[in-house]
Protein backbone atom coordinates (compact mmCIF):
# COMPACT_ATOMS: atom_id res chain seq x y z
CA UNK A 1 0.00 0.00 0.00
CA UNK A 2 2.65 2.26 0.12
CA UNK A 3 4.02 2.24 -2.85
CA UNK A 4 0.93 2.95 -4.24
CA UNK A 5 0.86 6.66 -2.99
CA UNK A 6 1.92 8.62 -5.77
CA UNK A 7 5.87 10.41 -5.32
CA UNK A 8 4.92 13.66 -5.42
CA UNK A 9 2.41 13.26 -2.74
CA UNK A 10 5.51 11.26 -0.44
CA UNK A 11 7.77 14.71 -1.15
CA UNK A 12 5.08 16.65 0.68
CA UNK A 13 4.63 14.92 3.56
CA UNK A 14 5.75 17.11 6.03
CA UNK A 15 4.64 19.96 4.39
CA UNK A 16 1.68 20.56 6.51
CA UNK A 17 1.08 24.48 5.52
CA UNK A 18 0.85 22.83 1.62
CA UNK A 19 -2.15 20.86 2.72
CA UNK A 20 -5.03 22.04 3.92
CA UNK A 21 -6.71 20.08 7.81
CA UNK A 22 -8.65 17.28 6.38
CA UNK A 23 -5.62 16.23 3.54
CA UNK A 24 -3.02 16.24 6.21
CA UNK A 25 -5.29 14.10 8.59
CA UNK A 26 -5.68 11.75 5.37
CA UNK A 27 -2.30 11.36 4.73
CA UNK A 28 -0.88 10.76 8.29
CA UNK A 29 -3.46 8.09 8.62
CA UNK A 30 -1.95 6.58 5.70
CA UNK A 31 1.15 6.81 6.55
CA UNK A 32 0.69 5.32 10.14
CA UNK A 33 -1.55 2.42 8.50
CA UNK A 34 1.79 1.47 6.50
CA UNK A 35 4.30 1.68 9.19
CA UNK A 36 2.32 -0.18 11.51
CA UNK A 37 1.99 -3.07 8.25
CA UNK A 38 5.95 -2.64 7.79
CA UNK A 39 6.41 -3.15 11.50
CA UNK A 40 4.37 -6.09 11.65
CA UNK A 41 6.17 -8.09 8.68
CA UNK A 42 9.64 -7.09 10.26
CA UNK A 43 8.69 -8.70 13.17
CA UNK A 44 7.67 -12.14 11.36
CA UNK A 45 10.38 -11.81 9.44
CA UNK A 46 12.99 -11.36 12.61
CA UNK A 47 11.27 -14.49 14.60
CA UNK A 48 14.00 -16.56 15.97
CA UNK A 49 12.08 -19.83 16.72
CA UNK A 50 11.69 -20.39 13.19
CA UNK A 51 7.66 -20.81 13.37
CA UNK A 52 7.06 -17.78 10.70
CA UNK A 53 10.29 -18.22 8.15
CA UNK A 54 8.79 -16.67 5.58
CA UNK A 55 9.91 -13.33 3.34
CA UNK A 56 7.77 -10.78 1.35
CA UNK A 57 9.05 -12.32 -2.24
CA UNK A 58 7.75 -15.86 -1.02
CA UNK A 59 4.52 -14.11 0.54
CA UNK A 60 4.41 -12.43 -3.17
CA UNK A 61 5.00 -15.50 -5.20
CA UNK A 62 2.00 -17.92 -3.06
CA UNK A 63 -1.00 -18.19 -5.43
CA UNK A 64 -4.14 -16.85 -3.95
CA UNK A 65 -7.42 -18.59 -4.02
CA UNK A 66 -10.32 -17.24 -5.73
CA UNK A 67 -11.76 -15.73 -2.64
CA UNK A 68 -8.61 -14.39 -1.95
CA UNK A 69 -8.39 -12.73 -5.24
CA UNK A 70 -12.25 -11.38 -5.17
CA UNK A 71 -11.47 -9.63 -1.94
CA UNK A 72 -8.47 -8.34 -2.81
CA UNK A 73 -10.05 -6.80 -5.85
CA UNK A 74 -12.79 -5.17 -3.74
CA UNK A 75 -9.81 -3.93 -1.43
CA UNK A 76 -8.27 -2.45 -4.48
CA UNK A 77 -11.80 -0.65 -5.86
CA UNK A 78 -12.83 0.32 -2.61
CA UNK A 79 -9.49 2.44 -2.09
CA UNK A 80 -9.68 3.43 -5.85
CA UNK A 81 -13.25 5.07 -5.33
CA UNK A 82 -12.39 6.90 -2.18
CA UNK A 83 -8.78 8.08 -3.10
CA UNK A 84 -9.82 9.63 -6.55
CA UNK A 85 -13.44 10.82 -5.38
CA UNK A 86 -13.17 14.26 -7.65
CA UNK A 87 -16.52 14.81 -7.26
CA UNK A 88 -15.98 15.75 -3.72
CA UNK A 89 -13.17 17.88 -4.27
CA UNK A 90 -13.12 21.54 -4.69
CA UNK A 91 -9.96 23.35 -6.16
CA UNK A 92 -8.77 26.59 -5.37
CA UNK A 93 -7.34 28.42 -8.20
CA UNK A 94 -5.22 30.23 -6.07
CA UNK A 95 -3.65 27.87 -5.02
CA UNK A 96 -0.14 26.65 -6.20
CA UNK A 97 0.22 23.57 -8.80
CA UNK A 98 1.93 20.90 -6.06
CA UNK A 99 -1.07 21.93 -3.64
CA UNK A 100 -3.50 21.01 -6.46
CA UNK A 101 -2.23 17.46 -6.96
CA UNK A 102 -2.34 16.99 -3.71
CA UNK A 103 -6.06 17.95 -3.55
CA UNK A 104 -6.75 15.12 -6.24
CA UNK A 105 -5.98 12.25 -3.78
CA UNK A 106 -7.40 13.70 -0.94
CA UNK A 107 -10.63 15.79 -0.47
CA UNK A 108 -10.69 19.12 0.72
CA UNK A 109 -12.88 21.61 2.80
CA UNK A 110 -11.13 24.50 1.66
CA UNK A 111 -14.04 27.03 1.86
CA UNK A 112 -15.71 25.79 5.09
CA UNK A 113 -14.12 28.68 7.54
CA UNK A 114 -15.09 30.95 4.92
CA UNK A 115 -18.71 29.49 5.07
CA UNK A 116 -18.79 29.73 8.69
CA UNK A 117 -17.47 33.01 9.22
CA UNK A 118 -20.12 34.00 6.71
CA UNK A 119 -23.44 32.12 8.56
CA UNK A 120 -22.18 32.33 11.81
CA UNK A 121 -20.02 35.81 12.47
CA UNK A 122 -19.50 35.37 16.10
CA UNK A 123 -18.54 31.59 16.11
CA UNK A 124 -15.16 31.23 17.21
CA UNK A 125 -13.34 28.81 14.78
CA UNK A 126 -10.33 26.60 16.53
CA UNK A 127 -7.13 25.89 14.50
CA UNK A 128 -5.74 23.31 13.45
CA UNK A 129 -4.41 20.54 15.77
CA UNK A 130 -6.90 22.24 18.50
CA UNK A 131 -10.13 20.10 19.91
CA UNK A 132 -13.44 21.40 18.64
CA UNK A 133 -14.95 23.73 21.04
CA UNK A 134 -18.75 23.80 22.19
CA UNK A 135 -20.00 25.91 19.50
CA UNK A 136 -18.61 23.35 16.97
CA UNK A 137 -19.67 20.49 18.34
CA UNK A 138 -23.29 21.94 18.20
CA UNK A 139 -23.18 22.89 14.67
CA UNK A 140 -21.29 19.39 13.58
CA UNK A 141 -24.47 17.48 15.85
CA UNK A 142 -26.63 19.98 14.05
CA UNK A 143 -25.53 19.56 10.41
CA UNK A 144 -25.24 15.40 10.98
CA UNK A 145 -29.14 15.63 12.28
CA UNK A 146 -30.26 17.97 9.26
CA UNK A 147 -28.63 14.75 7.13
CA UNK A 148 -29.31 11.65 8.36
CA UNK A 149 -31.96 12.97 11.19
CA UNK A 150 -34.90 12.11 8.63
CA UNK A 151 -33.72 8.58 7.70
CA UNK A 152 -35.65 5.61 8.67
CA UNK A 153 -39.51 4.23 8.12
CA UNK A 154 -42.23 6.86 8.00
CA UNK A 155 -45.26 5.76 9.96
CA UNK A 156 -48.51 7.14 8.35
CA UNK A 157 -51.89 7.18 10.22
CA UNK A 158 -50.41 6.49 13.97
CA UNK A 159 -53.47 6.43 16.41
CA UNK A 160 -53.24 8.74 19.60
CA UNK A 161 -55.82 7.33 22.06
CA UNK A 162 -55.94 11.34 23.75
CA UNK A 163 -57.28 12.69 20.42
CA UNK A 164 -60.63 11.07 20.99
CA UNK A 165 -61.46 12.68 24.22
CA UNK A 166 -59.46 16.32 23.82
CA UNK A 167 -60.17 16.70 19.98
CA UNK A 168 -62.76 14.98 18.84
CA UNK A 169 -64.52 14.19 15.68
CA UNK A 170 -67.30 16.56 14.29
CA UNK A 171 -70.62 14.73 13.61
CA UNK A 172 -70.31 15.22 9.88
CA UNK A 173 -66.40 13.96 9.97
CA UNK A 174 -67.25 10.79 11.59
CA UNK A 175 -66.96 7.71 8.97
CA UNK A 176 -67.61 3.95 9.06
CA UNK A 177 -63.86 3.47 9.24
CA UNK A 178 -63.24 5.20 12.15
CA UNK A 179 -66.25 3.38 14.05
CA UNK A 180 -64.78 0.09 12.98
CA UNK A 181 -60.57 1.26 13.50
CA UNK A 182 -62.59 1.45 17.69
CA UNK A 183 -63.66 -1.63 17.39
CA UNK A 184 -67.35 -0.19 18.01
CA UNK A 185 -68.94 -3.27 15.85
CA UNK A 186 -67.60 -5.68 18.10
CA UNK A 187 -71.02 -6.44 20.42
CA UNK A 188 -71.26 -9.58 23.15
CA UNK A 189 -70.99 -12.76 22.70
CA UNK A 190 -73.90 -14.40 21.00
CA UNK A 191 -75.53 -16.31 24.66
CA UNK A 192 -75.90 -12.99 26.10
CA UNK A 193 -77.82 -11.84 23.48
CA UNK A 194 -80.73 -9.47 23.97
CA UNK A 195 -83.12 -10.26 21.36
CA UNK A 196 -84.37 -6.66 21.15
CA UNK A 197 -81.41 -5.21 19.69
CA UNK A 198 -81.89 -7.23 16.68
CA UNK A 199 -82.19 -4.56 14.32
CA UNK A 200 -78.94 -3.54 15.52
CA UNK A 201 -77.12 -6.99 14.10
CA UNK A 202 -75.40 -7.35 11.47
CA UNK A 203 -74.02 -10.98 11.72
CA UNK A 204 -72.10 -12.91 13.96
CA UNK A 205 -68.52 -13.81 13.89
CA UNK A 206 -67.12 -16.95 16.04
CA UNK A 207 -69.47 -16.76 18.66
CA UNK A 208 -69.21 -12.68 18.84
CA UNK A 209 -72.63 -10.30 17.15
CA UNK A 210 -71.29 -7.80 14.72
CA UNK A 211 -73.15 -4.31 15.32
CA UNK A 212 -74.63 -2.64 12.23
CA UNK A 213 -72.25 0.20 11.65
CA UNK A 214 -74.34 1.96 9.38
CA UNK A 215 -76.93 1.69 12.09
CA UNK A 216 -74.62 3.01 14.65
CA UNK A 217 -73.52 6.27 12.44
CA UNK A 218 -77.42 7.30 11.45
CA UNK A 219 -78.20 6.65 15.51
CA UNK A 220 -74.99 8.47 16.39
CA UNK A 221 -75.68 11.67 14.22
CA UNK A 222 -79.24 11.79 15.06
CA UNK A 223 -77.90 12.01 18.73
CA UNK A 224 -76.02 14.67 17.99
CA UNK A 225 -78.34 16.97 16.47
CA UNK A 226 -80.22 16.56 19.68
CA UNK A 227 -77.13 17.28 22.03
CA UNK A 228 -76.63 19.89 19.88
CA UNK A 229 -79.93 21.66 19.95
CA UNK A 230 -80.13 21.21 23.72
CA UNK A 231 -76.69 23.22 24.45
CA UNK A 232 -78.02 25.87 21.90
CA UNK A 233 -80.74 26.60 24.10
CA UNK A 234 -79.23 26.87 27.20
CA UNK A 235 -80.25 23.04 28.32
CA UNK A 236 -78.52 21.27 30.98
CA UNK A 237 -76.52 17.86 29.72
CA UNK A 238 -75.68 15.19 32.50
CA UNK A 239 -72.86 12.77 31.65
CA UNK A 240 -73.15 9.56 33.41
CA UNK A 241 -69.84 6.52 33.76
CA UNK A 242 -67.96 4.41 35.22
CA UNK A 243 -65.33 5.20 37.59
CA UNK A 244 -63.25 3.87 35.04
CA UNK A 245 -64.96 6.24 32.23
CA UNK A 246 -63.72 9.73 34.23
CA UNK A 247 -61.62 11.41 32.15
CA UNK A 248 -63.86 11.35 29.30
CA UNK A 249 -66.72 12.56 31.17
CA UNK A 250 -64.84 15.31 33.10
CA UNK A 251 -63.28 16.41 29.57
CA UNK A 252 -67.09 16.34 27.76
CA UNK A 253 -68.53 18.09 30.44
CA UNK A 254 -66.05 20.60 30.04
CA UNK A 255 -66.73 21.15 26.53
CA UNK A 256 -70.40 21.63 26.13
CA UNK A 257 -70.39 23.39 29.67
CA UNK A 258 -72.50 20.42 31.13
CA UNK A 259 -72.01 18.10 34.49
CA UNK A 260 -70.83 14.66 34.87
CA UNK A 261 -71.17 11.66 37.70
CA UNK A 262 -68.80 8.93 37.44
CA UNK A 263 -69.53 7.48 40.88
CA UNK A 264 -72.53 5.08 41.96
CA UNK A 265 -75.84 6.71 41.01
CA UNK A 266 -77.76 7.34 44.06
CA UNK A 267 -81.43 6.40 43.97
CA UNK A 268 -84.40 8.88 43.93
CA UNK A 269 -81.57 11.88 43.10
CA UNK A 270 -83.95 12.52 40.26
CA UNK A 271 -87.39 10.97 41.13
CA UNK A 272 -86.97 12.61 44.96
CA UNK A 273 -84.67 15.74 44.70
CA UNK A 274 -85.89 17.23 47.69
CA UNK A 275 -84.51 14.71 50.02
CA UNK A 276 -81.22 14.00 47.44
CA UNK A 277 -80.72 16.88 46.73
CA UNK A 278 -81.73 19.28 48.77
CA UNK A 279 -77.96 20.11 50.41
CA UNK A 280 -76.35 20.58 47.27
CA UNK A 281 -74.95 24.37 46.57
CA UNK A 282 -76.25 26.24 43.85
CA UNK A 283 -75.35 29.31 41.74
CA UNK A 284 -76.22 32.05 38.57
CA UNK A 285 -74.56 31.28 35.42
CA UNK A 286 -74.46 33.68 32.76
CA UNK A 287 -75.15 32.72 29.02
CA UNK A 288 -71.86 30.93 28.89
CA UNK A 289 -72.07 28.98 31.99
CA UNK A 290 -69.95 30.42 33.75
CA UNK A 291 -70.73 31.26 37.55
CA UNK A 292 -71.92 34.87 38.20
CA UNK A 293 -71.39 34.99 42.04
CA UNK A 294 -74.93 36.88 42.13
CA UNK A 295 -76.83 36.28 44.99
CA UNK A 296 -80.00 33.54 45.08
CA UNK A 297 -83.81 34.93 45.42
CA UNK A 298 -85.93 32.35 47.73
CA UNK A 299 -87.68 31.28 44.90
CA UNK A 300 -84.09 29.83 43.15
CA UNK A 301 -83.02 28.33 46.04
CA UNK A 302 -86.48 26.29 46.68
CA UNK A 303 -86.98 25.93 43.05
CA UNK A 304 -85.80 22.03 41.58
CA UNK A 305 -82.96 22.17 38.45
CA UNK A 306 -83.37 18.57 36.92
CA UNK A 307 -81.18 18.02 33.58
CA UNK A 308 -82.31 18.64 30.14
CA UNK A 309 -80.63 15.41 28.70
CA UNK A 310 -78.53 12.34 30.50
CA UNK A 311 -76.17 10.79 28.27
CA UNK A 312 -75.48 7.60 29.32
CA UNK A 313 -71.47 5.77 28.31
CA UNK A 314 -72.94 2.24 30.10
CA UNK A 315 -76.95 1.77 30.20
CA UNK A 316 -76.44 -1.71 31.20
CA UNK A 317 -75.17 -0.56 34.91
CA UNK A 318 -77.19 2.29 35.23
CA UNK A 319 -80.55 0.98 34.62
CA UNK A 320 -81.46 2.90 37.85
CA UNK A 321 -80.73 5.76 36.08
CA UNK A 322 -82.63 5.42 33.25
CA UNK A 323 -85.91 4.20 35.17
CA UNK A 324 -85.60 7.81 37.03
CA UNK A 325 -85.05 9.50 33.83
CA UNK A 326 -88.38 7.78 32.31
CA UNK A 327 -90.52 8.61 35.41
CA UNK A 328 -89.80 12.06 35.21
CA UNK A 329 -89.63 12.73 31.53
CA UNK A 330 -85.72 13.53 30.99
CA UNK A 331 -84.39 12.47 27.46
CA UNK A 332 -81.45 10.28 27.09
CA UNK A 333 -79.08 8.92 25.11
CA UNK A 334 -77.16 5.57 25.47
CA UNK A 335 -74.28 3.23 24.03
CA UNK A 336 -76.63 -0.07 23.58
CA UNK A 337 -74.83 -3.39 23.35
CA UNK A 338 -76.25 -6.33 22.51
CA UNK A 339 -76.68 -7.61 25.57
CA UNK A 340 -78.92 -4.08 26.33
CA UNK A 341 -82.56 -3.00 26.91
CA UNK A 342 -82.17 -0.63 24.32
CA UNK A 343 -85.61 0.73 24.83
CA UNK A 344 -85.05 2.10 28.35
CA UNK A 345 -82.89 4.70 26.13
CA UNK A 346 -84.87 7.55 24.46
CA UNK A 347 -81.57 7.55 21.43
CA UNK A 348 -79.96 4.53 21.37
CA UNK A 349 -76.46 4.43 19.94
CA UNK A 350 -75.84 0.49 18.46
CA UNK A 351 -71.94 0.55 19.81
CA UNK A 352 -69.62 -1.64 22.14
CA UNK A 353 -69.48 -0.37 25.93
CA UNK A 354 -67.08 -2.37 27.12
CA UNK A 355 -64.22 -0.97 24.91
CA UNK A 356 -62.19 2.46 26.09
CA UNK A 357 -61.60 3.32 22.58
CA UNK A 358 -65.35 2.79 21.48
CA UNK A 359 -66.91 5.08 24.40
CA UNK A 360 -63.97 7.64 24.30
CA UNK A 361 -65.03 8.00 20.41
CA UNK A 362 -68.57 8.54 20.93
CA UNK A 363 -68.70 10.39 24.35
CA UNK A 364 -66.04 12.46 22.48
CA UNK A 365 -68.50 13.50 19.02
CA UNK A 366 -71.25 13.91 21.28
CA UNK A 367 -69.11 16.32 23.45
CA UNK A 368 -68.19 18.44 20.22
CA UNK A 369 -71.77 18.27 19.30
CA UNK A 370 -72.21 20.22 22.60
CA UNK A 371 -69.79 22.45 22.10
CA UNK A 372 -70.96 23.38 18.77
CA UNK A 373 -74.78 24.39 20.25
CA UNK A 374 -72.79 26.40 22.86
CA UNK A 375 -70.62 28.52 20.66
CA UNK A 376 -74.14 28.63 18.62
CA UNK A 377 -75.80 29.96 21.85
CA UNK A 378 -72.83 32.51 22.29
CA UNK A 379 -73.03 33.69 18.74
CA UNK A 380 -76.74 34.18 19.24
CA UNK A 381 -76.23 36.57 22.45
């Protein structure tokens, strides 16, 4: 390998002012890589037990095997391609004709100080033989993430379970492929069937009913005009979950300026208010819903508040609920499964209860329904 580097490049050797960082860096690399190779065969060559007796003429005359040969070949192309990479080379003509040989071999950043000091006028550039200070370092990590930063599989259509219940759907954006990406046609399994959600059934699927999804989307944007309608007015909308089902209620009820329960239901809060209710505090809202601090008359404080509309994420546990709500003439709206009553819900939504994905998607468009009759209301006043 050494005698492969051309003579006029060996006479400038230790001319380092000839060269400019990056050649000199080249060719002491090289130069190291071939004494340490020259070291080495001196050594075999000088081995007094007589285990390794053999010279570089006899190394020179073996034959090589075919493998041998193919990788020597690649050695040879491989340092070919990267020692006369002209493409990658810029020449100055300024500079002298023994510089400019030099330049052939090895590439060059001639004009990068001169790009620097142009971007970056208060960058402090180090010289050669120095370590790179901080500033460097930053714009070397900076340049090598601009490059390569962007490499690599781009995923397409990622699902981010929080977009459901902080920015939901509209009503009119809501397709059958989103219904079925949550999993919302998935119903019970076919022996807890309730036959009165047949209309709701599609099929079934290895012991599983398939819900109607075309069902579900009619049911689910007829519930929204109502929610919607209801919030324009000024009507009061009741969320009612799970403990598990809180942060989806707390986040709906904050959108369409309504109330949510996701604790146990207590009995007779809406068919006996008096005694349930009688404690609770109460307050003036203005237009937006938002407390007043005005003082009560006797009449308000005596007077009964029920909700305009309950929507319910699970009918099945809250049947308590929805008997109250029937008794005293208070609209809902439910997530049937098949394994449901769905007439004990005034709007039935066809839809699996049991998933988190499934109720966060439909408690979330009926939330933006909400919030769409409020902003309505506020446009209004």
């Amino acid at each position: 390998m050494k005698e492969s580097i051309p003579k006029h490049i060996k006479a400038h050797q230790n001319e380092e002012s000839l060269l400019p960082d990056t050649e000199f860096y080249a060719l002491l690399r090289l130069r190291r890589f071939n004494e340490k190779v020259m070291q080495k065969l001196r050594s075999l060559q000088k081995d007094t037990q007589g285990s390794v007796n053999v010279s570089l003429e006899e190394l020179s005359k073996q034959k090589l095997s075919p493998r041998e040969k193919q990788l020597d070949e690649e050695l040879d192309k491989f340092f070919e391609k990267h020692l006369h990479e002209k493409d990658l080379i810029k020449i100055n003509n300024n500079r002298d004709e023994k510089t400019q040989q030099a330049a052939t071999y090895f590439p060059t950043n001639v004009s990068s100080k001169q790009v620097l000091s142009k971007d970056f006028p208060n960058l402090n550039i180090t010289d050669f033989g120095r370590p790179y200070t901080a500033q460097e370092l930053f714009l070397r990590q900076l340049k090598h993430s601009a490059t390569v930063g962007k490499l690599g599989a781009k995923i397409d259509n990622v699902y981010f379970p929080n977009n459901d219940i902080y920015n939901p759907l509209q009503a009119n954006e809501v397709t059958i492929e989103h219904l079925m990406a949550a999993g919302v046609h998935l119903g019970q399994a076919t022996s807890l069937w309730n036959t009165s959600t047949h209309p709701f059934v599609y099929g079934s699927y290895k012991g599983i009913h398939i819900i109607d999804l075309n069902k579900t989307l009619q049911s689910l944007k007829r519930s929204c005009k109502v929610v919607e309608g209801i919030a324009e007015r000024g009507g009061i909308i009741l969320f009612l979950g799970s403990e598990a089902q809180r942060r989806v209620i707390s986040n709906a009820a904050k959108m369409c300026r309504g109330y949510g329960i996701h604790t146990r239901w207590i009995g007779g809060t809406l068919t006996n208010p008096t005694e349930i209710a009688g404690g609770w505090a109460r307050q003036k809202v203005d237009m937006a819903d938002n407390p007043t601090g005005e003082p009560l008359t006797d009449l308000q404080t005596d007077g009964l508040i029920k909700p305009d509309l309950i929507i319910v994420l699970n009918p099945k546990q809250n049947k308590t609920a929805l008997k109250e709500a029937m008794k005293v003439r208070i609209p809902t709206i439910g997530i049937v499964d098949t394994d449901c009553e769905p007439s004990l819900v005034t709007y039935p939504i066809p839809g699996n209860d049991d998933s988190a994905r499934s109720v966060n998607l439909i408690a979330g468009i009926l939330a933006r329904a909400g919030e769409t009759g409020l902003n309505k209301r506020l446009r209004k006043e």
